[in-house]
Structure formats: C-alpha cells, structure tokens
Protein backbone atom coordinates (compact mmCIF):
# COMPACT_ATOMS: atom_id res chain seq x y z
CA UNK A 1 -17.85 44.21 52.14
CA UNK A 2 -15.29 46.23 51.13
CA UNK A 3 -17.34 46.56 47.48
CA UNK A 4 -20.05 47.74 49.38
CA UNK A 5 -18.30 50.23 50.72
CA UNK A 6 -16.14 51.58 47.97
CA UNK A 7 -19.41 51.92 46.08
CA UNK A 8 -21.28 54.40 49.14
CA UNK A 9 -18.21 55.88 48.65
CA UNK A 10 -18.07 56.60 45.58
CA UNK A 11 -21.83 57.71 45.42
CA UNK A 12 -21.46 60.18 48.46
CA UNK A 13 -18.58 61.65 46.12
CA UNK A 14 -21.13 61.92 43.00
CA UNK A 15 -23.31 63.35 45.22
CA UNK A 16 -21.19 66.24 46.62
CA UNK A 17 -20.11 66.80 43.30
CA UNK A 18 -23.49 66.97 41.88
CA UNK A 19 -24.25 69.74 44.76
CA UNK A 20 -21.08 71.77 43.83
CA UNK A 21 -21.73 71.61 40.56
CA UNK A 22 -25.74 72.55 40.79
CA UNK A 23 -24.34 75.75 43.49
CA UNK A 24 -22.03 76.67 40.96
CA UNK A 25 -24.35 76.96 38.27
CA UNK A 26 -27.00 79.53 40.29
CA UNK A 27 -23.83 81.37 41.32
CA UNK A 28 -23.33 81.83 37.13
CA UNK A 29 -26.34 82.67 36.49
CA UNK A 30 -26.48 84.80 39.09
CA UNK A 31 -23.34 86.77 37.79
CA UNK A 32 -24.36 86.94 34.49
CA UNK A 33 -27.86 88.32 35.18
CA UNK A 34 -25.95 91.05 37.71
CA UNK A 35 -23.27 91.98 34.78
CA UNK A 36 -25.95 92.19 32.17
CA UNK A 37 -28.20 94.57 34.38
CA UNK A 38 -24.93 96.86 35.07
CA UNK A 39 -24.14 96.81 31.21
CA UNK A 40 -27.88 97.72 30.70
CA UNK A 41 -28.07 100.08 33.16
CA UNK A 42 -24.80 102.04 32.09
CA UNK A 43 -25.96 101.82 28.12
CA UNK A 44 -29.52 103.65 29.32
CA UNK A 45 -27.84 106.21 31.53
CA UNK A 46 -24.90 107.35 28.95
CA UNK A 47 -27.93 107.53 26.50
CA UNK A 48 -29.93 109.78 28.75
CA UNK A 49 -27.05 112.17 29.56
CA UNK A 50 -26.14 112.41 25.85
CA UNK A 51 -29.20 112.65 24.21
C-alpha cells in the first residue's frame, strides 16, 4: 500500500512539474518575442529620425 502510494505521489509531483515547466516556457517565449519587437521597433524608429 504504501508503494502505491509513494508512486501517486510521485506522479502528482511529475505532473506539477511538467505544468511549471510547460508555463514557464510560454512565459519565455513570450519575453523574448516582447524584447525582440522593442529592439525592432527602436532600430526602425532611430532609422527614421536619422535618415
């Protein structure tokens, strides 16, 4: 029994860990999309007030 429930443990924890780690992964693409528009966005605008 107590196999049993080592083993839901230990899959509930591989679960939430999957999660975290599947959240995390949106939130870094998520930052590098937003810092590569901003880079982008300040390269075009320098550009256009230079040129």
């Amino acid at each position: 029994m107590k196999a049993i429930v080592n083993e839901m443990k230990n899959m509930f924890l591989d679960l939430f860990a999957m999660g975290k780690g599947f959240i995390y992964g949106f939130v870094m693409v998520a930052l590098l999309i937003l810092v590569g528009g901003a880079l982008l966005y300040g390269v075009l605008y320098l550009r256009n007030i230079f040129i």
